[in-house]
PDB file of N, CA and C in Angstrom:
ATOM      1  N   UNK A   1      84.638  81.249 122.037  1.00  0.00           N
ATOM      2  CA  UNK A   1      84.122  80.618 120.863  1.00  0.00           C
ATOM      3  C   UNK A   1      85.112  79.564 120.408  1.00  0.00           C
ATOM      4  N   UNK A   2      84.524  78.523 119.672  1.00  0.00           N
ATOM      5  CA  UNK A   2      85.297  77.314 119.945  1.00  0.00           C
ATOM      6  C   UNK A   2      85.899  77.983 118.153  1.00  0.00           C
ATOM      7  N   UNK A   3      86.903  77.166 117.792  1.00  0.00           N
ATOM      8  CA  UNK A   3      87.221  77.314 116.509  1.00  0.00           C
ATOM      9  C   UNK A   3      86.711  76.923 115.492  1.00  0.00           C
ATOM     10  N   UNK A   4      85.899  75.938 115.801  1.00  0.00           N
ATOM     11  CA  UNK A   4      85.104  75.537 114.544  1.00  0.00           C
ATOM     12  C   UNK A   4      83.848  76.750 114.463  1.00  0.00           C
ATOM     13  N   UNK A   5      83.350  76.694 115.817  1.00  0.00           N
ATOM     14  CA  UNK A   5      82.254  78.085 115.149  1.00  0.00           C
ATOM     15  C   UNK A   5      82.998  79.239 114.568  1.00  0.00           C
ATOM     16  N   UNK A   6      83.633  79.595 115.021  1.00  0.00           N
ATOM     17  CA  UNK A   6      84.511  80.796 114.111  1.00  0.00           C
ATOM     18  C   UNK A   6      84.745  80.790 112.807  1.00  0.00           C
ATOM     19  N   UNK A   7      85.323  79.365 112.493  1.00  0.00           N
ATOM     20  CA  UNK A   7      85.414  79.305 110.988  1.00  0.00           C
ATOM     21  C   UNK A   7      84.119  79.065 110.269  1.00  0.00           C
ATOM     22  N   UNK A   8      82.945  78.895 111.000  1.00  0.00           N
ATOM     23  CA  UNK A   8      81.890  78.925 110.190  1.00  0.00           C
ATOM     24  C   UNK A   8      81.045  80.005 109.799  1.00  0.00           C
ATOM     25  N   UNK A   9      81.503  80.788 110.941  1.00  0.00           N
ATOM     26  CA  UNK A   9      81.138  81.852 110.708  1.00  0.00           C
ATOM     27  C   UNK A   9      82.110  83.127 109.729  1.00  0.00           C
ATOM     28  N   UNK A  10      83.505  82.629 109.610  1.00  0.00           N
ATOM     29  CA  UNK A  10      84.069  83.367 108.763  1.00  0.00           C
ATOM     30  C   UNK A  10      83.468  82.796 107.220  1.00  0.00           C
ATOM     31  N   UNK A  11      83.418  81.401 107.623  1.00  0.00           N
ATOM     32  CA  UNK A  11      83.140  80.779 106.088  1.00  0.00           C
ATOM     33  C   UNK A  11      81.419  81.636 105.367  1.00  0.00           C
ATOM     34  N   UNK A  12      80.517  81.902 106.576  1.00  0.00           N
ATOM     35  CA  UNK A  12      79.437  82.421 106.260  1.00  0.00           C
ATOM     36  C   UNK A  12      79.743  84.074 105.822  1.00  0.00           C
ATOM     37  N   UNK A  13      80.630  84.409 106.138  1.00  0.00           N
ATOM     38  CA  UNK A  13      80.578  85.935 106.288  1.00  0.00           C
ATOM     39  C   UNK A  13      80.902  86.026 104.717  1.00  0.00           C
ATOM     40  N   UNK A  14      82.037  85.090 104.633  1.00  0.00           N
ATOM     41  CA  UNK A  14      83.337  85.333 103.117  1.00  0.00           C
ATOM     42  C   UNK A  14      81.863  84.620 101.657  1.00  0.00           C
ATOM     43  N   UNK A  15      80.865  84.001 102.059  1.00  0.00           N
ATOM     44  CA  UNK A  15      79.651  83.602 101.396  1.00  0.00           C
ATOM     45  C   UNK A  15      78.626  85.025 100.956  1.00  0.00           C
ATOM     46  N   UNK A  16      78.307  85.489 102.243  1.00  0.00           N
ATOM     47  CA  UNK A  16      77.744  86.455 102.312  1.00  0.00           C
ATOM     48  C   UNK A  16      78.111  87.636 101.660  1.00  0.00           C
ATOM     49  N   UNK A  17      79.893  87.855 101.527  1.00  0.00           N
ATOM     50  CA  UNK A  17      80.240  88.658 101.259  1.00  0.00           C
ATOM     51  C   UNK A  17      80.535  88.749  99.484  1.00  0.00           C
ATOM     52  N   UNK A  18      80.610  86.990  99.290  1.00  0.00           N
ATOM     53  CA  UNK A  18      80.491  86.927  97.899  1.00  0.00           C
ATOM     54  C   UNK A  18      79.031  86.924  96.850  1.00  0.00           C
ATOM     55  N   UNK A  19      78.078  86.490  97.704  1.00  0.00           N
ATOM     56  CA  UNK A  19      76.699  87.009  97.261  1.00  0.00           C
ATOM     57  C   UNK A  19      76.585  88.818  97.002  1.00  0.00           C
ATOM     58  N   UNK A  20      77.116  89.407  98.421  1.00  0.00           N
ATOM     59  CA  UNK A  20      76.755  90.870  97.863  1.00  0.00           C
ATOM     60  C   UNK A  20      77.494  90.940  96.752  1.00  0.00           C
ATOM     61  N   UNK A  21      78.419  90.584  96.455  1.00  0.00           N
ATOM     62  CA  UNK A  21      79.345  91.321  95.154  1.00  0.00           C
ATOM     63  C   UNK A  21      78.397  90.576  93.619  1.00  0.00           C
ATOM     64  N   UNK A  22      78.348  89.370  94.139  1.00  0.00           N
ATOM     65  CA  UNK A  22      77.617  89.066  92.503  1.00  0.00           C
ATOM     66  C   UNK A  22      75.764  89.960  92.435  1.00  0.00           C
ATOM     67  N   UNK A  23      75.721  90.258  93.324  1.00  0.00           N
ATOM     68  CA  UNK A  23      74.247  91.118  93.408  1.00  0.00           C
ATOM     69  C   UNK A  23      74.686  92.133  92.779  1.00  0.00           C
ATOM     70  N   UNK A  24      75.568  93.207  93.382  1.00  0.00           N
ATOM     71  CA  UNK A  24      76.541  93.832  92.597  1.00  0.00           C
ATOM     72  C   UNK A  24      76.901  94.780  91.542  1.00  0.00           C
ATOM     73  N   UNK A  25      77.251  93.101  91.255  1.00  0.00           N
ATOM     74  CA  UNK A  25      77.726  92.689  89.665  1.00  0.00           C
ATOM     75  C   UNK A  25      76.501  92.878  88.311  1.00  0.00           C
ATOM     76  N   UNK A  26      75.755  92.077  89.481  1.00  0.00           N
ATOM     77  CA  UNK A  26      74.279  92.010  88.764  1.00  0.00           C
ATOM     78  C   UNK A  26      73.262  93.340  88.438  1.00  0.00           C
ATOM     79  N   UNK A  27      73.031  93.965  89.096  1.00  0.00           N
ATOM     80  CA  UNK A  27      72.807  95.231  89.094  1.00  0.00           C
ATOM     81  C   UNK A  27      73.482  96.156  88.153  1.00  0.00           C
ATOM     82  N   UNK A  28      74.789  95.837  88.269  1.00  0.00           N
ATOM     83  CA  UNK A  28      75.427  96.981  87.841  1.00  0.00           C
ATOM     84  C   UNK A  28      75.116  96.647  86.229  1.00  0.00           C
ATOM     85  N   UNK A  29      75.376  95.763  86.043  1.00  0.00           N
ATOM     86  CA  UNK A  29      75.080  95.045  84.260  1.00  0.00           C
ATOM     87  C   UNK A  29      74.069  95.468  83.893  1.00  0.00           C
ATOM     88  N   UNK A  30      72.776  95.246  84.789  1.00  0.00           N
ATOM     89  CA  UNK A  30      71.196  95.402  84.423  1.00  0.00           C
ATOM     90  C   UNK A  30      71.332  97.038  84.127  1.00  0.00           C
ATOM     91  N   UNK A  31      71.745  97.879  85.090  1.00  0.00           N
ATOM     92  CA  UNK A  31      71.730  99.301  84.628  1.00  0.00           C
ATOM     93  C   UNK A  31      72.264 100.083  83.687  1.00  0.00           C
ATOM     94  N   UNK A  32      73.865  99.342  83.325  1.00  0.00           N
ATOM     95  CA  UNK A  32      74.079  99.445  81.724  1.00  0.00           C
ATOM     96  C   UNK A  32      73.019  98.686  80.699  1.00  0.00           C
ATOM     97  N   UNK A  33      72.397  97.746  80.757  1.00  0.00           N
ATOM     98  CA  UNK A  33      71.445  97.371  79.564  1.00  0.00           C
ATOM     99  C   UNK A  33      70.394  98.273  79.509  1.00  0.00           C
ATOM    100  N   UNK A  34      69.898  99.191  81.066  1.00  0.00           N
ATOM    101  CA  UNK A  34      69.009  99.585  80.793  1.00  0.00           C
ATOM    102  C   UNK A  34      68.979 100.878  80.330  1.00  0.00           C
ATOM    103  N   UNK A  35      70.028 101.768  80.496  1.00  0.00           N
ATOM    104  CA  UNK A  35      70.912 102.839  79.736  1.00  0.00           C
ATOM    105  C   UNK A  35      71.209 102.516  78.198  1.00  0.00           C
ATOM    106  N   UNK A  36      71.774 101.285  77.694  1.00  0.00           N
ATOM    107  CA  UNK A  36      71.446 101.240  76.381  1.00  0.00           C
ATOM    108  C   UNK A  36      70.295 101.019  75.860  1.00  0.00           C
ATOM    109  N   UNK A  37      69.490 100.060  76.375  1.00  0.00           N
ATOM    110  CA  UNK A  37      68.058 100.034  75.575  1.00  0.00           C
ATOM    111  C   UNK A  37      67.304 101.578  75.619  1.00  0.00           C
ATOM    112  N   UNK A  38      67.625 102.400  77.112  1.00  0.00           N
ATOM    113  CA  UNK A  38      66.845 103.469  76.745  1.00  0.00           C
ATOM    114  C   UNK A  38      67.387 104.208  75.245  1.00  0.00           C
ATOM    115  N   UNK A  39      68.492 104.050  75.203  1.00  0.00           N
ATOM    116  CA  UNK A  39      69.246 105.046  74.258  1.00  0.00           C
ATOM    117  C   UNK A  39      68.747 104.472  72.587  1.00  0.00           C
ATOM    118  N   UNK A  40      68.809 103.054  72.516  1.00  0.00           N
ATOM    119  CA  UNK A  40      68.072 102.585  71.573  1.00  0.00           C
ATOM    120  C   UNK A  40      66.597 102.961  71.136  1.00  0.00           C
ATOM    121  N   UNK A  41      65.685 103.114  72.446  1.00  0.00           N
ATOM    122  CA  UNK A  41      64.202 103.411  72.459  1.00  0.00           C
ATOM    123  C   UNK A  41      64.429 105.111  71.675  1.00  0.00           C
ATOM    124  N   UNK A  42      65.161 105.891  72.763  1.00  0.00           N
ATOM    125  CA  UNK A  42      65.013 107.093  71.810  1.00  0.00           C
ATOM    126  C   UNK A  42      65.451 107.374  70.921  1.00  0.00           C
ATOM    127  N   UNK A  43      66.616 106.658  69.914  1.00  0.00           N
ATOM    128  CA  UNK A  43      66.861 106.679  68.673  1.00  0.00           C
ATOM    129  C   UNK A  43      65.867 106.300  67.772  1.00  0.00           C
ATOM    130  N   UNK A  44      64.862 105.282  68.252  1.00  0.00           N
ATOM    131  CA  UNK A  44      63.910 104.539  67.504  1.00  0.00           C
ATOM    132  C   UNK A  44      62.678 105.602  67.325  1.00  0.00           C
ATOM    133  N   UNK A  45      62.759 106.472  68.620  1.00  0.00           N
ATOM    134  CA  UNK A  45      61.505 107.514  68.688  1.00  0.00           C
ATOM    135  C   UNK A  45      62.069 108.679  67.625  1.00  0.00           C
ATOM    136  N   UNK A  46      63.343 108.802  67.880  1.00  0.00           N
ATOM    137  CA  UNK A  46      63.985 109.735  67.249  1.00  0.00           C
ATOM    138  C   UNK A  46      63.371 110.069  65.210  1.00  0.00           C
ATOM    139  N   UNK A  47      64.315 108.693  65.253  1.00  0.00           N
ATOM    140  CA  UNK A  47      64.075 108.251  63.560  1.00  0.00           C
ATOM    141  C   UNK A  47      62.424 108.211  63.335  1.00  0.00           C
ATOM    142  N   UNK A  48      61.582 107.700  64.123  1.00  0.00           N
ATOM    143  CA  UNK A  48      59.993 107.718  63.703  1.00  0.00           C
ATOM    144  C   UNK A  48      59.349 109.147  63.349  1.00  0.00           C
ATOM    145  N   UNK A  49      59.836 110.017  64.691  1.00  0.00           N
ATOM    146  CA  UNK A  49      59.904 111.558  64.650  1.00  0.00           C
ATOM    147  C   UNK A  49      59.500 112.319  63.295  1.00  0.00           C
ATOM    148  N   UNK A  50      61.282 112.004  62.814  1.00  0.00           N
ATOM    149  CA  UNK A  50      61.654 112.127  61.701  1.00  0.00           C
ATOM    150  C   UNK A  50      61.165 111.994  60.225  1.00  0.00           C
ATOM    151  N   UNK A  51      60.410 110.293  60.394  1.00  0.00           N
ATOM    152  CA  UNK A  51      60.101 109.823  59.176  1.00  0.00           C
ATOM    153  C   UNK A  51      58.727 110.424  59.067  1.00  0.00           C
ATOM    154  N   UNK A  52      57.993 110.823  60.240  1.00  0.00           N
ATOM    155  CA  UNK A  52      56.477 110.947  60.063  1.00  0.00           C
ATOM    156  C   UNK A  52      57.069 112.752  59.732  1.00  0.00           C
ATOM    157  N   UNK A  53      57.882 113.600  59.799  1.00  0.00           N
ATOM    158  CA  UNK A  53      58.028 114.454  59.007  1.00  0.00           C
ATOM    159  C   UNK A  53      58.068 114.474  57.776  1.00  0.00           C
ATOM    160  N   UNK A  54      58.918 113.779  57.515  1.00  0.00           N
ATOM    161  CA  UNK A  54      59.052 113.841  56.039  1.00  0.00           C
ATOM    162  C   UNK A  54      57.771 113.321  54.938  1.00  0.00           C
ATOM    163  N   UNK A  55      57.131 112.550  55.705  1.00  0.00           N
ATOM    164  CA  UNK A  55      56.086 111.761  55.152  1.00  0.00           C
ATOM    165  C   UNK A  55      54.607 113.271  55.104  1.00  0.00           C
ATOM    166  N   UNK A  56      54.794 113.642  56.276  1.00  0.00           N
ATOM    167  CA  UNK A  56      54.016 114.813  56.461  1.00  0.00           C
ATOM    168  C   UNK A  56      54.273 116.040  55.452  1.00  0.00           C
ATOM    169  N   UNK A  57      55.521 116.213  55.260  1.00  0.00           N
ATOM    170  CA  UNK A  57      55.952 117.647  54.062  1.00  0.00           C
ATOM    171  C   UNK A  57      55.356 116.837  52.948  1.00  0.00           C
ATOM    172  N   UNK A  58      56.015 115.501  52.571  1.00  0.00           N
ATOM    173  CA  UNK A  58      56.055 115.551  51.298  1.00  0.00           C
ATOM    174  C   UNK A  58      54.526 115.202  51.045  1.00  0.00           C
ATOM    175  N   UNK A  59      53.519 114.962  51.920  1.00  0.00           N
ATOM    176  CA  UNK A  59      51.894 114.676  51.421  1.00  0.00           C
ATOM    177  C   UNK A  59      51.571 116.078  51.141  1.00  0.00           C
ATOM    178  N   UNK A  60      52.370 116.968  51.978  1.00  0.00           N
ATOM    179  CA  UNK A  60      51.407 118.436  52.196  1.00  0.00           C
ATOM    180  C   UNK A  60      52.316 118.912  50.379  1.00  0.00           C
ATOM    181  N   UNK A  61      53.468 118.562  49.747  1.00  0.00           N
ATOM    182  CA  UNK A  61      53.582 119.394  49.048  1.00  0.00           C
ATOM    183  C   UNK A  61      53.025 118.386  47.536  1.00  0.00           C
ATOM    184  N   UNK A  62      52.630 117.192  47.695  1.00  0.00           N
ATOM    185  CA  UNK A  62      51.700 116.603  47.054  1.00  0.00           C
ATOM    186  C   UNK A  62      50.344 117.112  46.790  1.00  0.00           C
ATOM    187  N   UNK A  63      49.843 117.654  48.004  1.00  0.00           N
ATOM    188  CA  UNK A  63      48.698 118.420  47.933  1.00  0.00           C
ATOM    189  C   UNK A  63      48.827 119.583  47.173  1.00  0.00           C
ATOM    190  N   UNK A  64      49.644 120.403  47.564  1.00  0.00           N
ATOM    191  CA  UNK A  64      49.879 121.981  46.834  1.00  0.00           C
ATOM    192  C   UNK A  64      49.952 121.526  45.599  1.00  0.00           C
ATOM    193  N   UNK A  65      50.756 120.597  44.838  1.00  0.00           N
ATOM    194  CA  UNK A  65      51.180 120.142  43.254  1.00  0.00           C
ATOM    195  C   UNK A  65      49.717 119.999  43.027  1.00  0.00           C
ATOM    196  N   UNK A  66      48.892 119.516  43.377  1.00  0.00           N
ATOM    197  CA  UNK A  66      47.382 118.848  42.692  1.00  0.00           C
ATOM    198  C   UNK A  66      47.267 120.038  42.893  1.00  0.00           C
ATOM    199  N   UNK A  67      46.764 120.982  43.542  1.00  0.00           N
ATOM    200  CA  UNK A  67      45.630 121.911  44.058  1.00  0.00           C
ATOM    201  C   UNK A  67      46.165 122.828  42.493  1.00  0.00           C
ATOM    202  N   UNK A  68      47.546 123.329  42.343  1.00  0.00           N
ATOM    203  CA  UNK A  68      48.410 124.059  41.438  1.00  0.00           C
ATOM    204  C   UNK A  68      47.593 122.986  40.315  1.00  0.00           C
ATOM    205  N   UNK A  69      47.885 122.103  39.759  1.00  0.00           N
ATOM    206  CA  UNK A  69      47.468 121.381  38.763  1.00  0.00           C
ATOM    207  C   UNK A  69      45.645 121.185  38.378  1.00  0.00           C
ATOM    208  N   UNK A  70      44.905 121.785  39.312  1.00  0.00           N
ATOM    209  CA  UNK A  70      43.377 121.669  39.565  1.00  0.00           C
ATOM    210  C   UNK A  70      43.230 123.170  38.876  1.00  0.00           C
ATOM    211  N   UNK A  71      44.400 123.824  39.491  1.00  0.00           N
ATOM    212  CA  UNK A  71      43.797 125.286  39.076  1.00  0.00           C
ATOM    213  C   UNK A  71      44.076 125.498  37.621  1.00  0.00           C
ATOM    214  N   UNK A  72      45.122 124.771  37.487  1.00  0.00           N
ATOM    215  CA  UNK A  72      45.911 125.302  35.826  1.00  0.00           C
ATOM    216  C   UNK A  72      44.715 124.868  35.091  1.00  0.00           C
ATOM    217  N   UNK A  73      43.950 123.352  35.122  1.00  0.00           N
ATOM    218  CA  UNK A  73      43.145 122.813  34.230  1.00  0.00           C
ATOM    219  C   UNK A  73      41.608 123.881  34.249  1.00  0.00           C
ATOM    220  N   UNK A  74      41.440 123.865  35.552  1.00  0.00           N
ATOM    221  CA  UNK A  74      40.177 124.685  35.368  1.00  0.00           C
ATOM    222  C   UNK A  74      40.445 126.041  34.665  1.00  0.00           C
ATOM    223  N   UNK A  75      41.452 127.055  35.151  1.00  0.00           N
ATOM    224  CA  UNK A  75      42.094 128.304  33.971  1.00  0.00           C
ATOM    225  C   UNK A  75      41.944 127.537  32.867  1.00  0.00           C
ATOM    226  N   UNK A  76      42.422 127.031  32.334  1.00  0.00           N
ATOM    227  CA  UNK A  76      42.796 126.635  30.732  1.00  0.00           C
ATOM    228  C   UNK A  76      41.576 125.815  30.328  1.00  0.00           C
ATOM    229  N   UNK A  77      40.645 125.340  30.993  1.00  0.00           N
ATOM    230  CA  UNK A  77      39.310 124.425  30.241  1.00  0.00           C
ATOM    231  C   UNK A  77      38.559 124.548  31.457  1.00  0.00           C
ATOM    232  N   UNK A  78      37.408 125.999  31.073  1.00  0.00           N
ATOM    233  CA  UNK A  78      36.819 125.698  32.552  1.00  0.00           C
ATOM    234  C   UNK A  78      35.449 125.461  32.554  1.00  0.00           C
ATOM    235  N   UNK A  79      34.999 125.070  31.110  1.00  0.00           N
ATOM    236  CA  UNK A  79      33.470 124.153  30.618  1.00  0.00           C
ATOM    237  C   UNK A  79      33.880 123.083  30.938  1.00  0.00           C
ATOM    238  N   UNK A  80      34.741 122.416  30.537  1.00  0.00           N
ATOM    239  CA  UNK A  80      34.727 120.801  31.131  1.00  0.00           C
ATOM    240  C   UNK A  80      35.282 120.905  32.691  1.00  0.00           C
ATOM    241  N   UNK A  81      35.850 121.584  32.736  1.00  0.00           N
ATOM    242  CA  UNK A  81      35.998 121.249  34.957  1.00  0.00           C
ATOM    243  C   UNK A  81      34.752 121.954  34.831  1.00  0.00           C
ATOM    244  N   UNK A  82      33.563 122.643  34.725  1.00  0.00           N
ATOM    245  CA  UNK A  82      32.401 122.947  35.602  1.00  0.00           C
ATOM    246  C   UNK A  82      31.906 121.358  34.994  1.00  0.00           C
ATOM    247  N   UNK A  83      31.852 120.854  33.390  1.00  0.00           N
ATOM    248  CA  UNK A  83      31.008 119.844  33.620  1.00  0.00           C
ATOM    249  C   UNK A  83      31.272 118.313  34.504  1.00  0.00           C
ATOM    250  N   UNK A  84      32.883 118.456  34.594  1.00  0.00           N
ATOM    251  CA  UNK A  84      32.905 117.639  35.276  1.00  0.00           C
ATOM    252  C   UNK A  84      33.058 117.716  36.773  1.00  0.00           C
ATOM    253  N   UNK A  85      32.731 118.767  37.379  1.00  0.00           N
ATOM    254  CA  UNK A  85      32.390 118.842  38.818  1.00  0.00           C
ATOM    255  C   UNK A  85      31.102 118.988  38.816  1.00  0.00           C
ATOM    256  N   UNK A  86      30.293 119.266  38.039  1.00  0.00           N
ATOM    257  CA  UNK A  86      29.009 118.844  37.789  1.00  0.00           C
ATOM    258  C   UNK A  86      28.344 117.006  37.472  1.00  0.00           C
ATOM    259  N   UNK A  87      29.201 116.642  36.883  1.00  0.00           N
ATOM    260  CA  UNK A  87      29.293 115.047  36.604  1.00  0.00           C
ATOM    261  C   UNK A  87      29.456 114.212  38.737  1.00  0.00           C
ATOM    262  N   UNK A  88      30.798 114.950  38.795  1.00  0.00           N
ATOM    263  CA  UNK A  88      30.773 114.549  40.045  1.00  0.00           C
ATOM    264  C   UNK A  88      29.993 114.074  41.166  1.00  0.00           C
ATOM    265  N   UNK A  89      29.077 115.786  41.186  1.00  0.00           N
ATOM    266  CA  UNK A  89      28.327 116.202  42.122  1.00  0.00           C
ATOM    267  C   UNK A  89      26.908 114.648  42.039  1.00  0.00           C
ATOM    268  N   UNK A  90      26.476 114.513  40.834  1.00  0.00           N
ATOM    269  CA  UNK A  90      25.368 114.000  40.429  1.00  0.00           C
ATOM    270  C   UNK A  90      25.379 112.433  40.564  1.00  0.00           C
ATOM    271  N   UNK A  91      26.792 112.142  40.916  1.00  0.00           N
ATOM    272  CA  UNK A  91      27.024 110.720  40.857  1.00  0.00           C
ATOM    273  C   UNK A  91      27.395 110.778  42.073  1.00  0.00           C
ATOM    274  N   UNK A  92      27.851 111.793  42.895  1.00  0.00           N
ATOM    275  CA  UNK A  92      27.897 111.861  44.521  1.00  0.00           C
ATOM    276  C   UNK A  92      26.429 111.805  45.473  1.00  0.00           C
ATOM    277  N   UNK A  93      25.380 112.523  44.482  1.00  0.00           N
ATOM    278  CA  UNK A  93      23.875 112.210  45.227  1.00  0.00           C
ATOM    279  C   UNK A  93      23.820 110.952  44.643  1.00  0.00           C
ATOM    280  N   UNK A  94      24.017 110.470  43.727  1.00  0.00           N
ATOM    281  CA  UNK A  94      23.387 109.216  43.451  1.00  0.00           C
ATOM    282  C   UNK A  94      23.741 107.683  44.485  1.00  0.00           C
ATOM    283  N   UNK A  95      24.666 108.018  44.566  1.00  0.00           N
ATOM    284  CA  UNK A  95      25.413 107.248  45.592  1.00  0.00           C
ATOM    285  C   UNK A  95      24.907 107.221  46.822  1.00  0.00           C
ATOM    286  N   UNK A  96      24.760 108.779  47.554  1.00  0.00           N
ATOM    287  CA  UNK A  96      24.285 108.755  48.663  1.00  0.00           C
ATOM    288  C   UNK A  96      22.612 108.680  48.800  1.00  0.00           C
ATOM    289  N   UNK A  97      21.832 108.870  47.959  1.00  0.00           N
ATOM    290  CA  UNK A  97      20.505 108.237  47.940  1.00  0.00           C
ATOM    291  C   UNK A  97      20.365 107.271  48.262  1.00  0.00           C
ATOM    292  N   UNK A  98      21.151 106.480  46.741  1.00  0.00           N
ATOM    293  CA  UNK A  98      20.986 104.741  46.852  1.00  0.00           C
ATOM    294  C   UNK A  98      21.251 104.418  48.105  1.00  0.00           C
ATOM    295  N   UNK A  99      22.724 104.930  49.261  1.00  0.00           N
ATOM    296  CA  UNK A  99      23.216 104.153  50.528  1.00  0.00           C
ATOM    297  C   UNK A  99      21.849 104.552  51.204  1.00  0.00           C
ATOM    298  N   UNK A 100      20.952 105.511  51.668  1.00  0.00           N
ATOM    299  CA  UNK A 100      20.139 105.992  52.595  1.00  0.00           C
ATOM    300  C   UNK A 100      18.961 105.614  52.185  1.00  0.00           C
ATOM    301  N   UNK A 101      19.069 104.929  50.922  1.00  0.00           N
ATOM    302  CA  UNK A 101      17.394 104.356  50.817  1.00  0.00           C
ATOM    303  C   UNK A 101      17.827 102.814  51.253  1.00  0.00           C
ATOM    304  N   UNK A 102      18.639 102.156  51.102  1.00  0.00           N
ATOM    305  CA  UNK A 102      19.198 101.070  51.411  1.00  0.00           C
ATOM    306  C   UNK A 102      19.123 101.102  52.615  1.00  0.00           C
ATOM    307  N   UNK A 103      19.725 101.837  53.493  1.00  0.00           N
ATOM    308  CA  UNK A 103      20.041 101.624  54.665  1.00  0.00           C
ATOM    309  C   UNK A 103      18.607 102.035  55.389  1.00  0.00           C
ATOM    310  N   UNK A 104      17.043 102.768  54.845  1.00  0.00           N
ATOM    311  CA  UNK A 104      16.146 102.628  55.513  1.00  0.00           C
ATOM    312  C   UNK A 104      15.481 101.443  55.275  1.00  0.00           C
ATOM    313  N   UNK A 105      15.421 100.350  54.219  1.00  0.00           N
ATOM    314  CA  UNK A 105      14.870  99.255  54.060  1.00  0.00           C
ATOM    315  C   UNK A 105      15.987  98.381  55.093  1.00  0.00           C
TER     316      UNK A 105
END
């Protein structure tokens, strides 16, 4: 082999050999970003988790406070809670008449 092919071929090899390393390089970076973004994603799932708990107790103990507060009023005045679940009821058919006669014309 003459010397010039040799050195072209060292020159190709020492090319070749610097492509694999920035591939690498490259890789190796991409798999730390993709190790932090996962870690980000499940903190983000984490905290959502979380918030739809709290959002969940505190509706459910919103509910119990009314239901407790429905009962105290009806115990303590329970002619006006029958008339006004009676009021209710009558303005709840009225409503749904009017939509179902509407909605057959």
């Amino acid at each position: 082999m003459t010397q010039r092919v040799q050195k072209t071929l060292e020159n190709a090899q020492n090319h070749l050999e610097d492509g694999v390393h920035a591939v690498q390089t490259a890789v190796s970076h991409q798999a730390d970003q993709l190790v932090v973004g996962t870690r980000r994603v499940e903190d983000l799932a984490r905290a959502g988790i979380e918030k739809a708990r709290a959002a969940g107790s505190a509706v459910a103990n919103k509910a119990q406070h009314l239901g407790e507060c429905t009962t105290d009023y009806v115990r303590d005045k329970p002619a006006q809670a029958l008339l006004m679940a009676a009021a209710a009821g009558a303005a709840t058919t009225l409503l749904v008449g009017w939509a179902v006669r509407r909605r057959a014309h």
